[in-house]
PDB file of N, CA and C in Angstrom:
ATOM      1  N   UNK A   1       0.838  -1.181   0.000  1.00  0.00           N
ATOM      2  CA  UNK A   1       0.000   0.000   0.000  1.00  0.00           C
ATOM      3  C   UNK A   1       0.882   1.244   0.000  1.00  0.00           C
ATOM      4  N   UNK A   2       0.443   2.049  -0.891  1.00  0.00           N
ATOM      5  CA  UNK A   2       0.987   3.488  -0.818  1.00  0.00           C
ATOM      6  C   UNK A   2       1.270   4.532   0.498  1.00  0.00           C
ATOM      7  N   UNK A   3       2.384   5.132   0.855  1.00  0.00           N
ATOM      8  CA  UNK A   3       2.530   5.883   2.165  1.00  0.00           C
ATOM      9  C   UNK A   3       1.637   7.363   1.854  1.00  0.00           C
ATOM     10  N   UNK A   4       1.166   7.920   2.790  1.00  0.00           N
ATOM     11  CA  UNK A   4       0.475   8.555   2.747  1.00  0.00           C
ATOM     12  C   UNK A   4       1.266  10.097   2.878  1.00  0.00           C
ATOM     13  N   UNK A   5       0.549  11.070   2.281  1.00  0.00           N
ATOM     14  CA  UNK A   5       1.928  12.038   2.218  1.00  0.00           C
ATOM     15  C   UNK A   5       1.070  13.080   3.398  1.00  0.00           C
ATOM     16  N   UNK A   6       1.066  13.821   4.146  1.00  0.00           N
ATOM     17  CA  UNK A   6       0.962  15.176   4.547  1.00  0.00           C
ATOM     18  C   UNK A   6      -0.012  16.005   3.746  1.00  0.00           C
ATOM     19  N   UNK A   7      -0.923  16.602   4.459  1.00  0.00           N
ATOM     20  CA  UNK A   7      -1.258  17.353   3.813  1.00  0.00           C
ATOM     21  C   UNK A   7      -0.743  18.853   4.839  1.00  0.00           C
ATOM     22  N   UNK A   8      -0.187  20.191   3.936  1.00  0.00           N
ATOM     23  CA  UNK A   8      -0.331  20.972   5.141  1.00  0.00           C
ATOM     24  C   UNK A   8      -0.603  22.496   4.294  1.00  0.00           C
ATOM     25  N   UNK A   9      -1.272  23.244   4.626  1.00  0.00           N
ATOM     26  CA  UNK A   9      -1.605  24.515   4.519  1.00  0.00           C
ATOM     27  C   UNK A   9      -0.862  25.606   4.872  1.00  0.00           C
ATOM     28  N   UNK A  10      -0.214  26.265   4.205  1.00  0.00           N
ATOM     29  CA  UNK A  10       0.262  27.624   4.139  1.00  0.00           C
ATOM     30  C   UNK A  10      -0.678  28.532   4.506  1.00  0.00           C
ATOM     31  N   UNK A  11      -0.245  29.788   5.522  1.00  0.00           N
ATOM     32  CA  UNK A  11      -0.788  31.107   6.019  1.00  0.00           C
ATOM     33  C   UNK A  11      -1.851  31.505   5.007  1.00  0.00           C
ATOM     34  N   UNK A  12      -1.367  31.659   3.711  1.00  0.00           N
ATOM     35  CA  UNK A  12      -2.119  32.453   2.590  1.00  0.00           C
ATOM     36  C   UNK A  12      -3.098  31.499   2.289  1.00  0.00           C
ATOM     37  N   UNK A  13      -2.802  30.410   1.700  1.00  0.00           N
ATOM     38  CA  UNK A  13      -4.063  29.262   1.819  1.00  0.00           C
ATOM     39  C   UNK A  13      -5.045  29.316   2.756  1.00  0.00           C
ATOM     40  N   UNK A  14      -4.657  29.132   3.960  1.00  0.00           N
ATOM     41  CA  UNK A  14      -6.094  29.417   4.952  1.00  0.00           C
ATOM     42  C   UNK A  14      -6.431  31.095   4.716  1.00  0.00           C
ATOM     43  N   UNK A  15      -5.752  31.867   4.393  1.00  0.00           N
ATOM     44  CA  UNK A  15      -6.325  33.176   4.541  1.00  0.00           C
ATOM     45  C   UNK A  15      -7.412  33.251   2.975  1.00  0.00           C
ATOM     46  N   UNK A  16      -6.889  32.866   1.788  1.00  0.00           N
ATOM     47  CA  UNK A  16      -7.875  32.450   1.004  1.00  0.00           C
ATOM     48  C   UNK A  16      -8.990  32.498   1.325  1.00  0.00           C
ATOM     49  N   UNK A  17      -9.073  30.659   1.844  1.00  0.00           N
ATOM     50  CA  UNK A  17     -10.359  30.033   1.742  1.00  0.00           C
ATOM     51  C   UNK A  17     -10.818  30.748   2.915  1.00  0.00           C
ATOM     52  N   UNK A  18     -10.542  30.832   4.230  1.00  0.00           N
ATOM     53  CA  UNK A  18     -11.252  32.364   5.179  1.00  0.00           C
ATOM     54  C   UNK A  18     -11.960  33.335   4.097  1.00  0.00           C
ATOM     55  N   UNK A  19     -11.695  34.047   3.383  1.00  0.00           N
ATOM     56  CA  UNK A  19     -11.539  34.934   2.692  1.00  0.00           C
ATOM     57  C   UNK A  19     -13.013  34.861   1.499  1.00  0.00           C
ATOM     58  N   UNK A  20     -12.585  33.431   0.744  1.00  0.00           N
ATOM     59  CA  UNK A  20     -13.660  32.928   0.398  1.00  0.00           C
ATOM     60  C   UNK A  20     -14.952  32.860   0.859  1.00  0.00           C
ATOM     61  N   UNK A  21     -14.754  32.109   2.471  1.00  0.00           N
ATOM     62  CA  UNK A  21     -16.130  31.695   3.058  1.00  0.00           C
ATOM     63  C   UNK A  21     -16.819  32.608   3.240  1.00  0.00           C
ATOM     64  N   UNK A  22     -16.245  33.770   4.108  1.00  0.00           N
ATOM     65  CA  UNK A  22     -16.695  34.852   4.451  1.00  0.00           C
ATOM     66  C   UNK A  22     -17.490  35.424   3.293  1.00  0.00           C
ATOM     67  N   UNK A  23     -16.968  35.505   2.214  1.00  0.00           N
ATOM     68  CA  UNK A  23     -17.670  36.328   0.788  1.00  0.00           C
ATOM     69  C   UNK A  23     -18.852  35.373   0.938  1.00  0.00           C
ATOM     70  N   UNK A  24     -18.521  34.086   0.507  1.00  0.00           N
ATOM     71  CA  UNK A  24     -20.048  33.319  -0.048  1.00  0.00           C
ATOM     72  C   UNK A  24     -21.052  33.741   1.422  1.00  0.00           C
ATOM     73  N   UNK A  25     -20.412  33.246   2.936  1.00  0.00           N
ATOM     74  CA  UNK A  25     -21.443  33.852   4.040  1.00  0.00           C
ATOM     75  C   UNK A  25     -22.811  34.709   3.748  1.00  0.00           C
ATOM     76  N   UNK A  26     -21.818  35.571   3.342  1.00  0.00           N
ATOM     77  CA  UNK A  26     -22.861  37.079   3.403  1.00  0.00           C
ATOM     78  C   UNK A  26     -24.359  36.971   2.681  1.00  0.00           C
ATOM     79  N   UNK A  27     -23.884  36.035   1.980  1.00  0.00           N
ATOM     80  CA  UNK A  27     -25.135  35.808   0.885  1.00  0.00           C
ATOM     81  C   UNK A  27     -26.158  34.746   1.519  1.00  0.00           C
ATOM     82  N   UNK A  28     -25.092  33.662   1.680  1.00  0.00           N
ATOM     83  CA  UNK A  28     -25.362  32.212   2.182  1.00  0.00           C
ATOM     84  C   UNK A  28     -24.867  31.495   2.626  1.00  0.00           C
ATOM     85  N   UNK A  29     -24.384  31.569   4.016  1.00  0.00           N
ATOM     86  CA  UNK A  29     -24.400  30.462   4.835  1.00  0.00           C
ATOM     87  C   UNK A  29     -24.281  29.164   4.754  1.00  0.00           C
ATOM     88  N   UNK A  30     -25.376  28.395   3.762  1.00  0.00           N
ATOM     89  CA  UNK A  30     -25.304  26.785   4.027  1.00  0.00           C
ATOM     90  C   UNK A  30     -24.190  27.087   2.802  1.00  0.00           C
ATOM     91  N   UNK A  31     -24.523  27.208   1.484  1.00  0.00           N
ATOM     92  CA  UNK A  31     -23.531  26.971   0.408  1.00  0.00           C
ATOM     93  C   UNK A  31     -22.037  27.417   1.088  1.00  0.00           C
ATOM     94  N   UNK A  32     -22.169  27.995   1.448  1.00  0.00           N
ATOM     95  CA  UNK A  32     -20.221  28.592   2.171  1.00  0.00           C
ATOM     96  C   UNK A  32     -19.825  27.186   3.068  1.00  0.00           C
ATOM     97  N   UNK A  33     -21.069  26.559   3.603  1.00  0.00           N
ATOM     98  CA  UNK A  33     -20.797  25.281   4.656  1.00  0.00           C
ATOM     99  C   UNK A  33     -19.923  24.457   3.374  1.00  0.00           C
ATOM    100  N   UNK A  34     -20.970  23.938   2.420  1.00  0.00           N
ATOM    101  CA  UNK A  34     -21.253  23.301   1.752  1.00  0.00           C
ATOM    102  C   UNK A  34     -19.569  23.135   0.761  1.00  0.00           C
ATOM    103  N   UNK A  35     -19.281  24.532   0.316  1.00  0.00           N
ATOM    104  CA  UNK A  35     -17.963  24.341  -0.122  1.00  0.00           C
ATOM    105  C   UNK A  35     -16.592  24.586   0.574  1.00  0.00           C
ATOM    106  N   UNK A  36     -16.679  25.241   1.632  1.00  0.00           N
ATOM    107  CA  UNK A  36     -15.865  24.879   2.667  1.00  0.00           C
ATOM    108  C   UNK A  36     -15.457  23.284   2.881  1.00  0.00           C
ATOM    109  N   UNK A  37     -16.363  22.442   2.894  1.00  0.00           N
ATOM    110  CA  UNK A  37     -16.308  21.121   2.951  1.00  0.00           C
ATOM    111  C   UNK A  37     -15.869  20.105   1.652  1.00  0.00           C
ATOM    112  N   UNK A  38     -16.103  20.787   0.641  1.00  0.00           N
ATOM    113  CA  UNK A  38     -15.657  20.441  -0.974  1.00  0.00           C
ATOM    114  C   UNK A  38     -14.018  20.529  -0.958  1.00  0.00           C
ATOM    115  N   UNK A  39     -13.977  22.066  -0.674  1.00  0.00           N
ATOM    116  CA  UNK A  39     -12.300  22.461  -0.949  1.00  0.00           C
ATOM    117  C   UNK A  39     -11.859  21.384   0.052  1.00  0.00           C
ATOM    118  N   UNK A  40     -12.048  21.424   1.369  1.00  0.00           N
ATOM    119  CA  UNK A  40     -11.152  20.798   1.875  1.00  0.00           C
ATOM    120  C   UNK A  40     -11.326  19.336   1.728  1.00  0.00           C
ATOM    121  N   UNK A  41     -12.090  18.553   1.704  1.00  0.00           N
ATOM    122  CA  UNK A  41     -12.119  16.919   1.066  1.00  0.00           C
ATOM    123  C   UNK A  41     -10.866  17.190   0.264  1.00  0.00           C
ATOM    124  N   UNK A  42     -11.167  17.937  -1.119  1.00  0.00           N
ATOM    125  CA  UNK A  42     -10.344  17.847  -2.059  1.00  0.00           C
ATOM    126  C   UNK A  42      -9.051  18.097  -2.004  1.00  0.00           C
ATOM    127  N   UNK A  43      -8.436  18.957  -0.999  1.00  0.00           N
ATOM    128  CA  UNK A  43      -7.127  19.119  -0.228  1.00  0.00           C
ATOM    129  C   UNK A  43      -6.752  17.931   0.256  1.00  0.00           C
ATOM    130  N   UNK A  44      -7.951  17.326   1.244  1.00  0.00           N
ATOM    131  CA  UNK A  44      -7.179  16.464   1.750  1.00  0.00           C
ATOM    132  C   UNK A  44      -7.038  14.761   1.198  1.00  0.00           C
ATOM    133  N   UNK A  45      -7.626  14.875   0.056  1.00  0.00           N
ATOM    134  CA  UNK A  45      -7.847  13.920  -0.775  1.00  0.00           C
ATOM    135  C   UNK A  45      -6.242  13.599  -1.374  1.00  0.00           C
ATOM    136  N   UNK A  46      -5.343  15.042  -1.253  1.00  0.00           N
ATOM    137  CA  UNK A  46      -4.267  14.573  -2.179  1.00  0.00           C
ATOM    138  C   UNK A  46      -3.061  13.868  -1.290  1.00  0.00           C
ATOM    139  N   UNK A  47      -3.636  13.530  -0.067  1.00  0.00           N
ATOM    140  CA  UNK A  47      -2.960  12.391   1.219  1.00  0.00           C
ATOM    141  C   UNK A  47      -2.236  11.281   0.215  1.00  0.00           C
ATOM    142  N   UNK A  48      -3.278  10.821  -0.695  1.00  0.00           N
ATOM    143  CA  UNK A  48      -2.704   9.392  -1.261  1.00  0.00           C
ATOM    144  C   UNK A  48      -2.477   9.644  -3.228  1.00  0.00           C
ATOM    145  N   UNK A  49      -2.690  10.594  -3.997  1.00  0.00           N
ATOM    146  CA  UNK A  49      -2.622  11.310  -5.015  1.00  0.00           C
ATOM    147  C   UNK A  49      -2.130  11.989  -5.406  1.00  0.00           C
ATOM    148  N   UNK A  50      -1.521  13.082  -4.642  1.00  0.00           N
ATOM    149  CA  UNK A  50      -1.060  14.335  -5.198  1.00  0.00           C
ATOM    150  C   UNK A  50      -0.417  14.948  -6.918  1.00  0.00           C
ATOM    151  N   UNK A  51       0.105  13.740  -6.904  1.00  0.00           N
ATOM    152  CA  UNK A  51       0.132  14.064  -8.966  1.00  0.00           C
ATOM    153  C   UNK A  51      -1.047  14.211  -9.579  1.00  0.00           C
ATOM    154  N   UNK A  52      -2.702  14.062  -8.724  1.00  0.00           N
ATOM    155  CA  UNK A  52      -3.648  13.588  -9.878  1.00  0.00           C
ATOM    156  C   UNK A  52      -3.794  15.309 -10.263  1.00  0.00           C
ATOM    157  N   UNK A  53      -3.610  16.370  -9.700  1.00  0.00           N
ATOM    158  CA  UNK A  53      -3.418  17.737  -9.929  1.00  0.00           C
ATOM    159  C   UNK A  53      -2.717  17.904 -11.140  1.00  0.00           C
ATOM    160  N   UNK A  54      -3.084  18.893 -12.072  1.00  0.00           N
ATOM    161  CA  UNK A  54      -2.401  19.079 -13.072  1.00  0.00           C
ATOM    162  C   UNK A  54      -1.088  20.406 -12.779  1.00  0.00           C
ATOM    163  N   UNK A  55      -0.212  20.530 -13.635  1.00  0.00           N
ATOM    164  CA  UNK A  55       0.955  21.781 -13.644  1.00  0.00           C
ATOM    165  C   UNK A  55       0.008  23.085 -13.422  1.00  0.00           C
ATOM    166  N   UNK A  56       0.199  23.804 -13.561  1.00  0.00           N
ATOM    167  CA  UNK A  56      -0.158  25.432 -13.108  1.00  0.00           C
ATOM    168  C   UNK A  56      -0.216  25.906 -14.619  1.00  0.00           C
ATOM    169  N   UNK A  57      -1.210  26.135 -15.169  1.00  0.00           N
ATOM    170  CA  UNK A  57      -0.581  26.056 -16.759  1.00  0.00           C
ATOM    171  C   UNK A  57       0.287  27.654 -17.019  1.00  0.00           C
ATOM    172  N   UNK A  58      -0.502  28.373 -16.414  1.00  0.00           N
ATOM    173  CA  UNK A  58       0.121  29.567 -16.252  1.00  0.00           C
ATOM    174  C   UNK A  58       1.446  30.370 -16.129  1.00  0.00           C
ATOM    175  N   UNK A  59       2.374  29.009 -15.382  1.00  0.00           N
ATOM    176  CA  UNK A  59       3.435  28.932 -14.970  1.00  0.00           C
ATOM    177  C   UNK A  59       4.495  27.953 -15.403  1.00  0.00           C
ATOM    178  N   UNK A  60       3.395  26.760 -16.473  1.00  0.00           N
ATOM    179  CA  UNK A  60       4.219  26.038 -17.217  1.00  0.00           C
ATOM    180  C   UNK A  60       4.783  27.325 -18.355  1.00  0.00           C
ATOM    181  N   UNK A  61       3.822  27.695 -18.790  1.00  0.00           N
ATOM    182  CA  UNK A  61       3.953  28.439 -20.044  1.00  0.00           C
ATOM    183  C   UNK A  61       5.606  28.946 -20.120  1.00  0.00           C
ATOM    184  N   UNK A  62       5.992  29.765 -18.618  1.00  0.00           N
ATOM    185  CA  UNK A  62       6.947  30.288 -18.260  1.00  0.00           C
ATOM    186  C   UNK A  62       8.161  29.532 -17.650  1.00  0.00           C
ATOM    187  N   UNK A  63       8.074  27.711 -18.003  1.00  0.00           N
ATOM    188  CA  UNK A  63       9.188  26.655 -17.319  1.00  0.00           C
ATOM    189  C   UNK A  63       8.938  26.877 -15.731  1.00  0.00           C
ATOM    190  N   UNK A  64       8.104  26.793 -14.889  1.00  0.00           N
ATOM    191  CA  UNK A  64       7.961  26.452 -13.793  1.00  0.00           C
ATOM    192  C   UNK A  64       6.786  25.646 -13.965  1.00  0.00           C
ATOM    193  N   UNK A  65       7.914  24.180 -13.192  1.00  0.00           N
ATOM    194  CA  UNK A  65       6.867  23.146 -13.280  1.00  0.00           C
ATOM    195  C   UNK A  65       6.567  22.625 -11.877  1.00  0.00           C
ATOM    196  N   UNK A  66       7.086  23.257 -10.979  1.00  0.00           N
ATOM    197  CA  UNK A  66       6.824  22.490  -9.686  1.00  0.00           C
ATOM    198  C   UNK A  66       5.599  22.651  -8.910  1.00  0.00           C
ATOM    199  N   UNK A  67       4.608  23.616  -9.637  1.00  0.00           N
ATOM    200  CA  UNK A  67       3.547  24.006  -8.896  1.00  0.00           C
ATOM    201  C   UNK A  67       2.476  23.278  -9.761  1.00  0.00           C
ATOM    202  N   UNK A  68       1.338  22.659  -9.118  1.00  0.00           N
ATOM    203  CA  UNK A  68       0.161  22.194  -9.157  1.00  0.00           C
ATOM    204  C   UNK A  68      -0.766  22.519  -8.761  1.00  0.00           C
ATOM    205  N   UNK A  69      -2.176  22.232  -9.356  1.00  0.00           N
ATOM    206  CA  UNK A  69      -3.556  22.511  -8.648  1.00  0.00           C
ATOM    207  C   UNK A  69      -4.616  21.593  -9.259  1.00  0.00           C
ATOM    208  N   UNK A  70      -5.456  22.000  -8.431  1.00  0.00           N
ATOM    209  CA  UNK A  70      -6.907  21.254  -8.263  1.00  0.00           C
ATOM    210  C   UNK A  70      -7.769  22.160  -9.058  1.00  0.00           C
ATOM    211  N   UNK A  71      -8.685  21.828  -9.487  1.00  0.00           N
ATOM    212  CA  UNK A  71      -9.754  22.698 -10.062  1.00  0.00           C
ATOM    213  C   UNK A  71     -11.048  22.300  -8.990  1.00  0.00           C
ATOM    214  N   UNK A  72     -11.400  23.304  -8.406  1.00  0.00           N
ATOM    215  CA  UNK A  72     -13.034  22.616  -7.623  1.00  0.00           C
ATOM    216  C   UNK A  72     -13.474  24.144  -7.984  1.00  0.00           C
ATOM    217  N   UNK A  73     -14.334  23.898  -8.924  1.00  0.00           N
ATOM    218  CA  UNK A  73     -15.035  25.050  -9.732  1.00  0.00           C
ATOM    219  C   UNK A  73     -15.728  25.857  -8.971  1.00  0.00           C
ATOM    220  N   UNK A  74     -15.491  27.286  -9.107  1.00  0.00           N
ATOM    221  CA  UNK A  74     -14.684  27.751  -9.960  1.00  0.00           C
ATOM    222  C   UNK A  74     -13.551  28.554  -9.441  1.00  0.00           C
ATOM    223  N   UNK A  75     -13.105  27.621  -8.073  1.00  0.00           N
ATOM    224  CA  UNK A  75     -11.701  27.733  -7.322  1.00  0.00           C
ATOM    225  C   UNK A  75     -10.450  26.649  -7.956  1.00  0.00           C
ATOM    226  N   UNK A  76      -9.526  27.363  -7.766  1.00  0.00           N
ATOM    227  CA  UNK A  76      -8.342  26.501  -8.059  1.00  0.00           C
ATOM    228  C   UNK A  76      -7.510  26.490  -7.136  1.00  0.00           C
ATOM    229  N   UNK A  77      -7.103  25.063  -6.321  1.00  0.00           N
ATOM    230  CA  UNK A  77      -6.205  24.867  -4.842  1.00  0.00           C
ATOM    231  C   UNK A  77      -4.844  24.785  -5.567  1.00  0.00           C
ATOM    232  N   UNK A  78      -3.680  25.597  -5.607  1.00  0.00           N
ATOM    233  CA  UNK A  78      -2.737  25.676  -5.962  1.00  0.00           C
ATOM    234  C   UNK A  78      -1.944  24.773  -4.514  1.00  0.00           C
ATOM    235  N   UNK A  79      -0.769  23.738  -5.110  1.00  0.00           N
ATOM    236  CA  UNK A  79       0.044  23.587  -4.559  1.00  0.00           C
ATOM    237  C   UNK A  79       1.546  22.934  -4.539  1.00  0.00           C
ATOM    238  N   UNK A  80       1.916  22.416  -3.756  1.00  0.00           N
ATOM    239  CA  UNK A  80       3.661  21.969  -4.334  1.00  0.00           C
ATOM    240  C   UNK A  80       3.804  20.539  -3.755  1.00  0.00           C
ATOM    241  N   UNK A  81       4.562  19.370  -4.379  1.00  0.00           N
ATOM    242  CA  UNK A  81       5.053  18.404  -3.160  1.00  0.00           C
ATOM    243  C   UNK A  81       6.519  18.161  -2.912  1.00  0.00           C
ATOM    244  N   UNK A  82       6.569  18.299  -2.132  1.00  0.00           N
ATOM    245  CA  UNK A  82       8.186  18.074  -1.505  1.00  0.00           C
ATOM    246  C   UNK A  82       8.481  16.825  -0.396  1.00  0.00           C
ATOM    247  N   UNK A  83       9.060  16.169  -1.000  1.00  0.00           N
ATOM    248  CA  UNK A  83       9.652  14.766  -0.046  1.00  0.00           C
ATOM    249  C   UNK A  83       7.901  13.899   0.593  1.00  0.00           C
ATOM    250  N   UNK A  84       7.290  13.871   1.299  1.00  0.00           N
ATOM    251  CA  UNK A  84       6.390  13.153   1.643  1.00  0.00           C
ATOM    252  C   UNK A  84       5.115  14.229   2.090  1.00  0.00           C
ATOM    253  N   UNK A  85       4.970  15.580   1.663  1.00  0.00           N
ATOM    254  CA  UNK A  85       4.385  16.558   1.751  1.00  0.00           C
ATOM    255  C   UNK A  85       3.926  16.902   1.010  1.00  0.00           C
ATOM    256  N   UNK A  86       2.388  17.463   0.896  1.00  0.00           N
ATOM    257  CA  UNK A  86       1.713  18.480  -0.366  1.00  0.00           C
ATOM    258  C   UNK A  86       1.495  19.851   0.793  1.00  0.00           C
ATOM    259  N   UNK A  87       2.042  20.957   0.035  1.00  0.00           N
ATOM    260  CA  UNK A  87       1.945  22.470   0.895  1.00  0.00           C
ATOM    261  C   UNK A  87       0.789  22.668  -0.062  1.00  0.00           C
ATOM    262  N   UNK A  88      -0.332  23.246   0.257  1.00  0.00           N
ATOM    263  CA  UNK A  88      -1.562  23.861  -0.203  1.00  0.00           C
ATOM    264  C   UNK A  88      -1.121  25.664  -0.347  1.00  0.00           C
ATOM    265  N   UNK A  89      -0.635  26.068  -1.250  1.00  0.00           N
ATOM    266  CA  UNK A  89      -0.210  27.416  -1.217  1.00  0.00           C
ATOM    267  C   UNK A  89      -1.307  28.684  -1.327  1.00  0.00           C
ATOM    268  N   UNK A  90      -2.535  28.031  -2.378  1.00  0.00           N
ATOM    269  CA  UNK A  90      -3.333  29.164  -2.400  1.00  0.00           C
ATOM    270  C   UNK A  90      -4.603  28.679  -2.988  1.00  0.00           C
ATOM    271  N   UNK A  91      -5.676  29.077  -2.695  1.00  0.00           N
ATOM    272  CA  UNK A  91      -7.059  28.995  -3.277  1.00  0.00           C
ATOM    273  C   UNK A  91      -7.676  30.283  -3.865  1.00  0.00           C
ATOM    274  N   UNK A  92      -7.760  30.142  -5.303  1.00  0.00           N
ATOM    275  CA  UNK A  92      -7.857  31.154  -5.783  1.00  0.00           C
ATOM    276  C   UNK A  92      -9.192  31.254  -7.123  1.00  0.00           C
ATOM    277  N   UNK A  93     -10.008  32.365  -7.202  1.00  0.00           N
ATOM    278  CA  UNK A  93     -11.267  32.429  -8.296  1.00  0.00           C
ATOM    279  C   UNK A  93     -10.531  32.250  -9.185  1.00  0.00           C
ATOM    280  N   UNK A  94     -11.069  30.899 -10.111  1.00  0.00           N
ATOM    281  CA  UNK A  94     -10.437  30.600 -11.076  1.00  0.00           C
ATOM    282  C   UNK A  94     -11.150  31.671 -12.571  1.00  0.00           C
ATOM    283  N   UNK A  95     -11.641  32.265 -11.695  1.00  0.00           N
ATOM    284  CA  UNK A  95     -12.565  33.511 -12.801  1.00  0.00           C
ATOM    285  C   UNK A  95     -11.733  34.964 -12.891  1.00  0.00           C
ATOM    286  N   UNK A  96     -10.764  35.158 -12.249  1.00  0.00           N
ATOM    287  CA  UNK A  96     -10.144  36.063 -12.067  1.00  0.00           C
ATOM    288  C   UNK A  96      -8.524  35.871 -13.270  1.00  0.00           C
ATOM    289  N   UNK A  97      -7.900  36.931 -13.573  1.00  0.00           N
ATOM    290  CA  UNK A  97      -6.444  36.270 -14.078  1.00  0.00           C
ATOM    291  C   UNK A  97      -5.328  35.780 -12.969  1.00  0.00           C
ATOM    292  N   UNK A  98      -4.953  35.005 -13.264  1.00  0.00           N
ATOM    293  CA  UNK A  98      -4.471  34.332 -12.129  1.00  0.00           C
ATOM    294  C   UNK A  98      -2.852  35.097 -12.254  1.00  0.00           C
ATOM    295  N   UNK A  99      -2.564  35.304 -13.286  1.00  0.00           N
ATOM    296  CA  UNK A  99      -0.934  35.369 -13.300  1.00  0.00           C
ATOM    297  C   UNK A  99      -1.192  37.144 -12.601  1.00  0.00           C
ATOM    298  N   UNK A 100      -2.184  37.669 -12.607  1.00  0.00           N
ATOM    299  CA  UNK A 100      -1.909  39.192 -12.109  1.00  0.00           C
ATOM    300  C   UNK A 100      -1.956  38.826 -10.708  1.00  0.00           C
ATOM    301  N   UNK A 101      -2.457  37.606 -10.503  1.00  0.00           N
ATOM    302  CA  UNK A 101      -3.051  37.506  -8.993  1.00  0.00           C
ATOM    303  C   UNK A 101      -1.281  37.134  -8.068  1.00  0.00           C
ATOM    304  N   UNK A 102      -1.046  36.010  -8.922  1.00  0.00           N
ATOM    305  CA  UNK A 102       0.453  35.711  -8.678  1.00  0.00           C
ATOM    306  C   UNK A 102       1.499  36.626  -8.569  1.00  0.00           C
ATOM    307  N   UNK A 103       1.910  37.458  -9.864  1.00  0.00           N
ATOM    308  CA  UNK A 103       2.682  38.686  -9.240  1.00  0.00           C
ATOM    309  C   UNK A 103       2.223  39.745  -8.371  1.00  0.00           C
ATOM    310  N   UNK A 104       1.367  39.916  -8.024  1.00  0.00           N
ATOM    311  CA  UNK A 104       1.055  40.912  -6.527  1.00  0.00           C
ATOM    312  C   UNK A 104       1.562  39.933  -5.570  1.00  0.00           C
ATOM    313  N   UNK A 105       1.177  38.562  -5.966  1.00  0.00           N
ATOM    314  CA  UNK A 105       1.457  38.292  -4.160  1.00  0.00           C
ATOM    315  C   UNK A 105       2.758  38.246  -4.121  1.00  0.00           C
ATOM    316  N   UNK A 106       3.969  37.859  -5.396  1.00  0.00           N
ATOM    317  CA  UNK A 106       5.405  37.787  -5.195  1.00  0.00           C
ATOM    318  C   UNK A 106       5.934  39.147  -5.207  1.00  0.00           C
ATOM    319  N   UNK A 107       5.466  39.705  -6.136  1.00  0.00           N
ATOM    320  CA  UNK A 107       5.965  41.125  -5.615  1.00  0.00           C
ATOM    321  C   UNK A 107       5.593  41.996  -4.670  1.00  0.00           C
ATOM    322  N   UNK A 108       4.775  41.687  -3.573  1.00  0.00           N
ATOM    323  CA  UNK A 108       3.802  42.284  -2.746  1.00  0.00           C
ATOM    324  C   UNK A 108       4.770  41.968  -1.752  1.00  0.00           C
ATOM    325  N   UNK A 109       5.610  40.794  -1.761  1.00  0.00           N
ATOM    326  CA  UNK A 109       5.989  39.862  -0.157  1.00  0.00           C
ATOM    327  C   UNK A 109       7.542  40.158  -0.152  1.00  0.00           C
ATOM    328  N   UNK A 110       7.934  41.151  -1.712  1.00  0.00           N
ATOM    329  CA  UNK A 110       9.432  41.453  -1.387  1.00  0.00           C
ATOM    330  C   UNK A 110       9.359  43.309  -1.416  1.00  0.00           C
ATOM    331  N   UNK A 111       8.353  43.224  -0.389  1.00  0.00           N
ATOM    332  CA  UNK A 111       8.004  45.042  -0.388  1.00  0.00           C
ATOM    333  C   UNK A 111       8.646  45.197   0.853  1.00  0.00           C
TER     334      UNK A 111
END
């Protein structure tokens, strides 16, 4: 049987999906329950999977291949694996451009 890898969440990841819930809240409550509970299954689903995530295409385009994600519509769980670990880096509207979303946060964090 396969070893099971880690799942673990980065600061910005939980501040995300916080971030998320709170928005859907305001409206509705059960649905914010409802995918609160989606994203994270699907996080923690990648315990025994983590390749089933595709590259970041965004970031293939540009030769970075070490980043992955999930699609749970119409969020995308960005993340990385290292040695027996998946880091969950970010949950992000996959309705938004993602690469503007990406350089604010890298250039935002060497301000």
């Amino acid at each position: 049987m396969a070893q099971a890898y880690d799942v673990l969440w980065a600061e910005a990841a939980k501040n995300d999906l916080r971030e998320i819930i709170r928005y859907i809240s305001a409206e509705n409550p059960k649905n914010a329950s409802k995918i609160l509970r989606r994203i994270k299954k699907s996080a923690a689903d990648l315990n025994m999977s983590p390749e089933r995530g595709r590259v970041v295409p965004e970031l293939m385009d540009q030769g970075v291949l070490l980043y992955r994600e999930l699609i749970v519509a119409p969020w995308r769980l960005m993340y990385r694996i290292s040695d027996r670990k998946v880091y969950i880096l970010a949950v992000l509207d996959g309705r938004q451009n993602i690469e503007d979303i990406l350089l604010k946060r890298l250039t935002y964090r060497h301000r």
